[in-house]
N, C-alpha and C. Protein backbone atom coordinates (compact mmCIF):
# COMPACT_ATOMS: atom_id res chain seq x y z
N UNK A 1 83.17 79.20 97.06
CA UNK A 1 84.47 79.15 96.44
C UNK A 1 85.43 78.25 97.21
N UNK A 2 85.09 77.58 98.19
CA UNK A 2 85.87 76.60 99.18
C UNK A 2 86.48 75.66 98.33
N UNK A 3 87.83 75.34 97.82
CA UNK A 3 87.85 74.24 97.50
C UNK A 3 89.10 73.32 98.21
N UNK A 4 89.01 72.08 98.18
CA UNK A 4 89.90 71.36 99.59
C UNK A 4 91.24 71.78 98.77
N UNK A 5 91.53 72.29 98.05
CA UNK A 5 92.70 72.61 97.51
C UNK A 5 93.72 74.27 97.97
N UNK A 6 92.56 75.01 98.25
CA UNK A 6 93.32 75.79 98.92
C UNK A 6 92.27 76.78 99.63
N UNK A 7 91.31 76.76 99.30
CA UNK A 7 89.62 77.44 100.13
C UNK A 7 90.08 78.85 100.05
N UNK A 8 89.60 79.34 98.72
CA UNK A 8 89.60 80.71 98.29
C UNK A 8 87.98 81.13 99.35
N UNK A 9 88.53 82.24 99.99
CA UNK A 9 87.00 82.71 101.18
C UNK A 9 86.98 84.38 101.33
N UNK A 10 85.42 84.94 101.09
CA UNK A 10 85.89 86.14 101.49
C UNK A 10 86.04 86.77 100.21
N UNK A 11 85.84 86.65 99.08
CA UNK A 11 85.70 87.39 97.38
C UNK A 11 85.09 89.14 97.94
N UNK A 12 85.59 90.19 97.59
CA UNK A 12 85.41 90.87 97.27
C UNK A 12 85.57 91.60 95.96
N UNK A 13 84.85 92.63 95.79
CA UNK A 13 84.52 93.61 94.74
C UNK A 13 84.40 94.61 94.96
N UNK A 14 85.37 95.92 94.53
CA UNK A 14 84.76 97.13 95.24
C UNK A 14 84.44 97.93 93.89
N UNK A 15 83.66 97.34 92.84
CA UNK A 15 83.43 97.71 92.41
C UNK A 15 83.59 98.21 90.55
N UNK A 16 84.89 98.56 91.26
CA UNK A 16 85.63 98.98 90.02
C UNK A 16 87.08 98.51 89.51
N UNK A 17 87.81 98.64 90.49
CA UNK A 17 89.22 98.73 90.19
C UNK A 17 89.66 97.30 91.17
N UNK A 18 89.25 96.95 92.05
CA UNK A 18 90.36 95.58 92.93
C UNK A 18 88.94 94.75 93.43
N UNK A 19 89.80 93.82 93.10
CA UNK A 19 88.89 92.74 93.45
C UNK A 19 89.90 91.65 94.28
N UNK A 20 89.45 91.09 95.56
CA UNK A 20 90.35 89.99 96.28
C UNK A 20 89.67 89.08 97.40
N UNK A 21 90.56 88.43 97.68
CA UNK A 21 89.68 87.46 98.41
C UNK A 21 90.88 86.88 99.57
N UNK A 22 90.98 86.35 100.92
CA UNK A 22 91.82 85.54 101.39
C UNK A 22 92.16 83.98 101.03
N UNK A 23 93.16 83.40 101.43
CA UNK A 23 92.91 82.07 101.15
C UNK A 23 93.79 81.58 102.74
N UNK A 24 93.53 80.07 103.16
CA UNK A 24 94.74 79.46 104.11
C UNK A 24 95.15 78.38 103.81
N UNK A 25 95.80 78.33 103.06
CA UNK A 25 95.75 76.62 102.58
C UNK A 25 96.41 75.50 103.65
N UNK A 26 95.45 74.67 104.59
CA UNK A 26 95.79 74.27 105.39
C UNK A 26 97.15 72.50 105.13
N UNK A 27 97.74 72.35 106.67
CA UNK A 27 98.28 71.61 106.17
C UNK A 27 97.48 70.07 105.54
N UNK A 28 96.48 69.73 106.20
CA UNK A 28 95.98 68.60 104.88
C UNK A 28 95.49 69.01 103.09
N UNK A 29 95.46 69.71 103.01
CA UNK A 29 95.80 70.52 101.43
C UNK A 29 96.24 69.05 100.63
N UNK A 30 95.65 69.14 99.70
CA UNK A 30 96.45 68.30 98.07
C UNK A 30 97.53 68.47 97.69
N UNK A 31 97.55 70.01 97.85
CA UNK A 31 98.66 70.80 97.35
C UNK A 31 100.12 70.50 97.80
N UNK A 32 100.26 70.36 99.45
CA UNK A 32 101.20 70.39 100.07
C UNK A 32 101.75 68.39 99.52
N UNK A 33 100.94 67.33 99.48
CA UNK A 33 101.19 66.33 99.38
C UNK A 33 102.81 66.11 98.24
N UNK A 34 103.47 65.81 98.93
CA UNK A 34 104.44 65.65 98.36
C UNK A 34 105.76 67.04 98.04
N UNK A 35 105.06 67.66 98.21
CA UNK A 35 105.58 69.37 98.05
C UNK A 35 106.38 69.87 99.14
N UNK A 36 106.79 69.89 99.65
CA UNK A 36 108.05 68.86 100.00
C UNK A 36 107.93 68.34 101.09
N UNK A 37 107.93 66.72 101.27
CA UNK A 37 108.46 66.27 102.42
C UNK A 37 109.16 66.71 103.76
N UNK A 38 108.65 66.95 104.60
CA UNK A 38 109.51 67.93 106.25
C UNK A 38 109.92 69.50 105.53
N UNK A 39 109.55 69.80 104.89
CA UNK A 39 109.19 70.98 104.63
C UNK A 39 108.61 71.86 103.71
N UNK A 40 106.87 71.90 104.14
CA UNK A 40 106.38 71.96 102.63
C UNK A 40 106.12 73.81 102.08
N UNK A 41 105.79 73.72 101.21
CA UNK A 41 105.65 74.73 100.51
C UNK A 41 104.52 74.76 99.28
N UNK A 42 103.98 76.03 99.65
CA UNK A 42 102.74 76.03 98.46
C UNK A 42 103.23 75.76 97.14
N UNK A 43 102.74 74.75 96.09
CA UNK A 43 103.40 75.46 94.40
C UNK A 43 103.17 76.49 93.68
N UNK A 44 103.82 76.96 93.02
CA UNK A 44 103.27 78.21 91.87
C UNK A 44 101.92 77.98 91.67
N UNK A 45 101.47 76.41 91.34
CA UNK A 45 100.38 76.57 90.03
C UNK A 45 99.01 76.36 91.08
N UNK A 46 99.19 76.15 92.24
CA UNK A 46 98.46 76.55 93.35
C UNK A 46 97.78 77.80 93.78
N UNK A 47 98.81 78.93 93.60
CA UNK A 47 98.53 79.90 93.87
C UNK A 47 98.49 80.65 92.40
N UNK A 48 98.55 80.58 91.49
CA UNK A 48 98.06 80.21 89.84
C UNK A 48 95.96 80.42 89.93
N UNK A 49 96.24 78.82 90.59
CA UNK A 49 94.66 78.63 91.06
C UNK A 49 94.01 79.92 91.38
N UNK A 50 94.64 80.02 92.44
CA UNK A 50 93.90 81.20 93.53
C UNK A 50 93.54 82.39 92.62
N UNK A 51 94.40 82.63 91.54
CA UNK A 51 93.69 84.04 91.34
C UNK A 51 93.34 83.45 90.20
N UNK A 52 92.93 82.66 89.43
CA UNK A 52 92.08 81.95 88.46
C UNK A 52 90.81 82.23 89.25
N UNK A 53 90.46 81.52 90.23
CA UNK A 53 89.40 81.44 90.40
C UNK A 53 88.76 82.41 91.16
N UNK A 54 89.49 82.86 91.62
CA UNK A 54 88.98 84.58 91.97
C UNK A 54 88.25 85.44 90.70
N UNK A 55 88.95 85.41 89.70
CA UNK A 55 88.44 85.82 88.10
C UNK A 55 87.53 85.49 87.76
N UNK A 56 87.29 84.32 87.85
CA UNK A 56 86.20 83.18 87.51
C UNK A 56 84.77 83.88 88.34
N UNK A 57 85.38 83.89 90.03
CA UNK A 57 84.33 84.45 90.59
C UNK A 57 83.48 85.82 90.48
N UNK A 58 84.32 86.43 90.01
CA UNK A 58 84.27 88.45 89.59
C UNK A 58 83.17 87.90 88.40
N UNK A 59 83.79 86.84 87.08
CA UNK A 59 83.10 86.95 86.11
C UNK A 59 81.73 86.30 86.27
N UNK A 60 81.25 85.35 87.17
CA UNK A 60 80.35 84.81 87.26
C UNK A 60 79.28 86.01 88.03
N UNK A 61 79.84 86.74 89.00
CA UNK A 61 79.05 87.96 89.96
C UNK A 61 78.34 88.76 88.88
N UNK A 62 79.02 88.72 87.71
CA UNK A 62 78.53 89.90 86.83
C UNK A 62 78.08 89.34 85.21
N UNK A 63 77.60 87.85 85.56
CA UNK A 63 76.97 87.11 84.89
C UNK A 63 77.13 86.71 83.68
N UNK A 64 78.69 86.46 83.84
CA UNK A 64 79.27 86.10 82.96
C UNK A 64 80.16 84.77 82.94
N UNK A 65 81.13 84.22 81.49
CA UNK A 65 81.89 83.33 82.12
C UNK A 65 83.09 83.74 82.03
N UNK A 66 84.32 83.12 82.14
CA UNK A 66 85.78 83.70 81.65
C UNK A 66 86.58 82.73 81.89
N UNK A 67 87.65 82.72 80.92
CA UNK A 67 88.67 81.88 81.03
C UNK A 67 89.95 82.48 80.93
N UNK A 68 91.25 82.04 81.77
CA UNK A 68 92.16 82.70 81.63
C UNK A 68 93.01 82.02 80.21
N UNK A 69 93.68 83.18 79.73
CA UNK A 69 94.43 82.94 78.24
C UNK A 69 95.29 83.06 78.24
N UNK A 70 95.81 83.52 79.47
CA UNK A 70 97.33 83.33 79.58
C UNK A 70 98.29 83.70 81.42
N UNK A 71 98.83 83.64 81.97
CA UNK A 71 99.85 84.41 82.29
C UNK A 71 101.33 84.99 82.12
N UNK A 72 101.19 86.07 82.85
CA UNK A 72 102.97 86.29 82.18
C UNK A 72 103.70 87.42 83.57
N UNK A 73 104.89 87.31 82.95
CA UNK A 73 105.81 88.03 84.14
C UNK A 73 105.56 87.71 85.66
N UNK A 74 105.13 86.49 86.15
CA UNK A 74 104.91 85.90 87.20
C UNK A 74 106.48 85.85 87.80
N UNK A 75 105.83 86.01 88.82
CA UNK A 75 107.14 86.05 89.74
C UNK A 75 106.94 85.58 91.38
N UNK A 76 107.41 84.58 92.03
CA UNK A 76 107.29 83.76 93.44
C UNK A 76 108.50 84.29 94.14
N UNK A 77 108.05 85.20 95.18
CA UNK A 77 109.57 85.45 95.75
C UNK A 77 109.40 85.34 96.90
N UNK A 78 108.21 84.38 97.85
CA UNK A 78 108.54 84.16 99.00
C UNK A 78 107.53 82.54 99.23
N UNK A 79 107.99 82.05 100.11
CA UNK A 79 107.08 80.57 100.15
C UNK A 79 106.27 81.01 101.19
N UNK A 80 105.29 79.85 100.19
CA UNK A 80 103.88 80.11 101.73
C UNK A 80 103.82 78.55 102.13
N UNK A 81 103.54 78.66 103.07
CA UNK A 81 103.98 77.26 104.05
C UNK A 81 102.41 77.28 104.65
N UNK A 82 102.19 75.47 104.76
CA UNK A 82 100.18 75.51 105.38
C UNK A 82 100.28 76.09 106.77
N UNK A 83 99.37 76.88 106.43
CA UNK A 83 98.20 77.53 107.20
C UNK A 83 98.26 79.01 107.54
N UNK A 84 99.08 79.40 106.78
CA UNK A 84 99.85 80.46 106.30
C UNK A 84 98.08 81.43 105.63
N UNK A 85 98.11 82.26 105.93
CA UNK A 85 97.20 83.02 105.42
C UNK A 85 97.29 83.96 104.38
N UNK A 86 96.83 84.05 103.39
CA UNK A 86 97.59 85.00 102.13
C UNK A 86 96.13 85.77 101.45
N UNK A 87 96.37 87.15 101.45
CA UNK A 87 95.77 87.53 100.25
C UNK A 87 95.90 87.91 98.99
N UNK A 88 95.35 87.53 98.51
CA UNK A 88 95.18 87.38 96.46
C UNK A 88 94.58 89.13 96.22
N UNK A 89 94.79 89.62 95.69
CA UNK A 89 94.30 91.22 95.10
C UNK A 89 94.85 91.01 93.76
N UNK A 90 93.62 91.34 92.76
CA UNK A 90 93.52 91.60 91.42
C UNK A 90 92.91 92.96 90.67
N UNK A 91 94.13 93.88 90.15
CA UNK A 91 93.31 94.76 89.60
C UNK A 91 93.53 95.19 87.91
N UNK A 92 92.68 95.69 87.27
CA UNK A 92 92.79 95.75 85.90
C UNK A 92 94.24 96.62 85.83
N UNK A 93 94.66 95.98 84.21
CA UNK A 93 95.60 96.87 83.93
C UNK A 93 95.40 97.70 82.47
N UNK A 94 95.46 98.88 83.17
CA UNK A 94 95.57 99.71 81.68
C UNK A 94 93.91 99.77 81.34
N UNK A 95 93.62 100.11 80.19
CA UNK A 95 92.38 100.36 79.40
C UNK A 95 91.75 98.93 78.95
N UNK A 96 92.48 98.36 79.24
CA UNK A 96 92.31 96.53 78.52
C UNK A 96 91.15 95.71 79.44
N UNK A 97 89.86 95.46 79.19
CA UNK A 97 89.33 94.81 80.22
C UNK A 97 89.81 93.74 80.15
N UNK A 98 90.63 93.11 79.64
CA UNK A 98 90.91 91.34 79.62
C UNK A 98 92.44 91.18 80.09
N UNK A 99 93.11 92.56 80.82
CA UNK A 99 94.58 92.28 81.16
C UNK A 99 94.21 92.62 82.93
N UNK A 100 95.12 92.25 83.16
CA UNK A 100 94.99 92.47 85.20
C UNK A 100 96.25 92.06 85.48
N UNK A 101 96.60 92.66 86.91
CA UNK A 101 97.48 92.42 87.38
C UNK A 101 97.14 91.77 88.59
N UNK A 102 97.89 91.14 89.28
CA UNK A 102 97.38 89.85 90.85
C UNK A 102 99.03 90.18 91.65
N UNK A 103 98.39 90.38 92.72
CA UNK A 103 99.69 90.21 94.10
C UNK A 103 98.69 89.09 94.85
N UNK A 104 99.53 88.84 95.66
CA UNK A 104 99.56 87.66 96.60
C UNK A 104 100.30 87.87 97.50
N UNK A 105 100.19 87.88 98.59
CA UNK A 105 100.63 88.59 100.22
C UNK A 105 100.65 87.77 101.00
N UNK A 106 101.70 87.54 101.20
CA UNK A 106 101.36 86.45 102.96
C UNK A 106 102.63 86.98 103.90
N UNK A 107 102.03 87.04 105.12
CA UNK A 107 102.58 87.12 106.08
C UNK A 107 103.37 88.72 106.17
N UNK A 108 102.64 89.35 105.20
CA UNK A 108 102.60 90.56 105.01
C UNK A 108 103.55 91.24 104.18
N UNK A 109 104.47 90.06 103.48
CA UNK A 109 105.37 90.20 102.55
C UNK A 109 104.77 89.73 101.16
N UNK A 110 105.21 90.47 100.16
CA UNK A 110 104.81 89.84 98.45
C UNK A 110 105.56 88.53 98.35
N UNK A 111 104.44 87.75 98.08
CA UNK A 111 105.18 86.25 97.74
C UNK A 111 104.54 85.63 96.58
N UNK A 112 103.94 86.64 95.43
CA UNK A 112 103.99 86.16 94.22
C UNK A 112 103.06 87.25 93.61
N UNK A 113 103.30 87.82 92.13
CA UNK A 113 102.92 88.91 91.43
C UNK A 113 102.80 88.63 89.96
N UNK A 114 102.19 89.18 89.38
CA UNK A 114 102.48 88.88 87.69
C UNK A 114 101.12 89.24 87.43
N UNK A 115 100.91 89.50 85.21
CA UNK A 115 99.94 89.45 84.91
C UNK A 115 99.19 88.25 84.77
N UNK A 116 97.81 88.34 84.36
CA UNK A 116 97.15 87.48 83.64
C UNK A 116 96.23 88.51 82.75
N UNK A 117 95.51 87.40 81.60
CA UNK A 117 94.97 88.11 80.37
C UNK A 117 93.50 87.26 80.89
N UNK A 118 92.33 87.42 80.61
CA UNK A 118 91.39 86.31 79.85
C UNK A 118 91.11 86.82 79.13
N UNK A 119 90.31 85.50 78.36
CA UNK A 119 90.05 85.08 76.76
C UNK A 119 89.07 85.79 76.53
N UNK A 120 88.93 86.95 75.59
CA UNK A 120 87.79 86.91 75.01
C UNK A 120 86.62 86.70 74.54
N UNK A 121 85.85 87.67 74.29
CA UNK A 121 84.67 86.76 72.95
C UNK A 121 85.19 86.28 71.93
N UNK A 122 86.44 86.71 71.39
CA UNK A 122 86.83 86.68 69.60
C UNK A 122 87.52 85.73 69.45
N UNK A 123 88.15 85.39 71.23
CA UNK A 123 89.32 84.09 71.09
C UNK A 123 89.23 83.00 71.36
């Protein structure tokens, strides 16, 4: 799951209910390029990524594929700066296998939360 973009490492599954993984997105990152100049900061759609492909990874473990169909009520309320270490935790919401909820933790504070849906068979 390494990718030079932010090296999702460390996927867990416990099974049932949470699934997560760490990430560090260092300072040579893609991400940071340009994001801001003398003082950078991760983007939303960065850490977007991160729990995309965390999903991706859950769905592939259990031999499947998945695509996300949406997010919503996302919310960024702290910056993560490179090399900053953060964990991603995803757990279902409700009775819905295709709704979940994702935190994102760094530095031991919430610095970004919200749902996501994936797509169905039907959709």
């Amino acid at each position: 799951m390494n990718r030079p973009w932010h090296c999702v490492r460390n996927p867990r599954d416990d099974g049932s209910h949470e699934i997560s993984a760490e990430a560090t997105p260092g300072r040579d990152s893609l991400w940071f390029d340009g994001h801001f100049p003398g003082s950078p900061i991760l983007p939303g759609i960065a850490q977007l990524a991160m729990v995309s492909d965390l999903l991706k990874w859950h769905a592939e473990k259990q031999g499947a594929a998945t695509a996300i169909s949406s997010f919503s009520r996302v919310r960024f309320r702290q910056f993560i700066r490179p090399d900053d270490t953060v964990s991603v935790t995803i757990t279902p919401e409700g009775g819905d296998p295709a709704a979940f909820k994702f935190r994102i933790v760094s530095r031991g504070q919430l610095a970004c939360s919200g749902q996501v849906r994936v797509a169905t068979p039907a959709e």
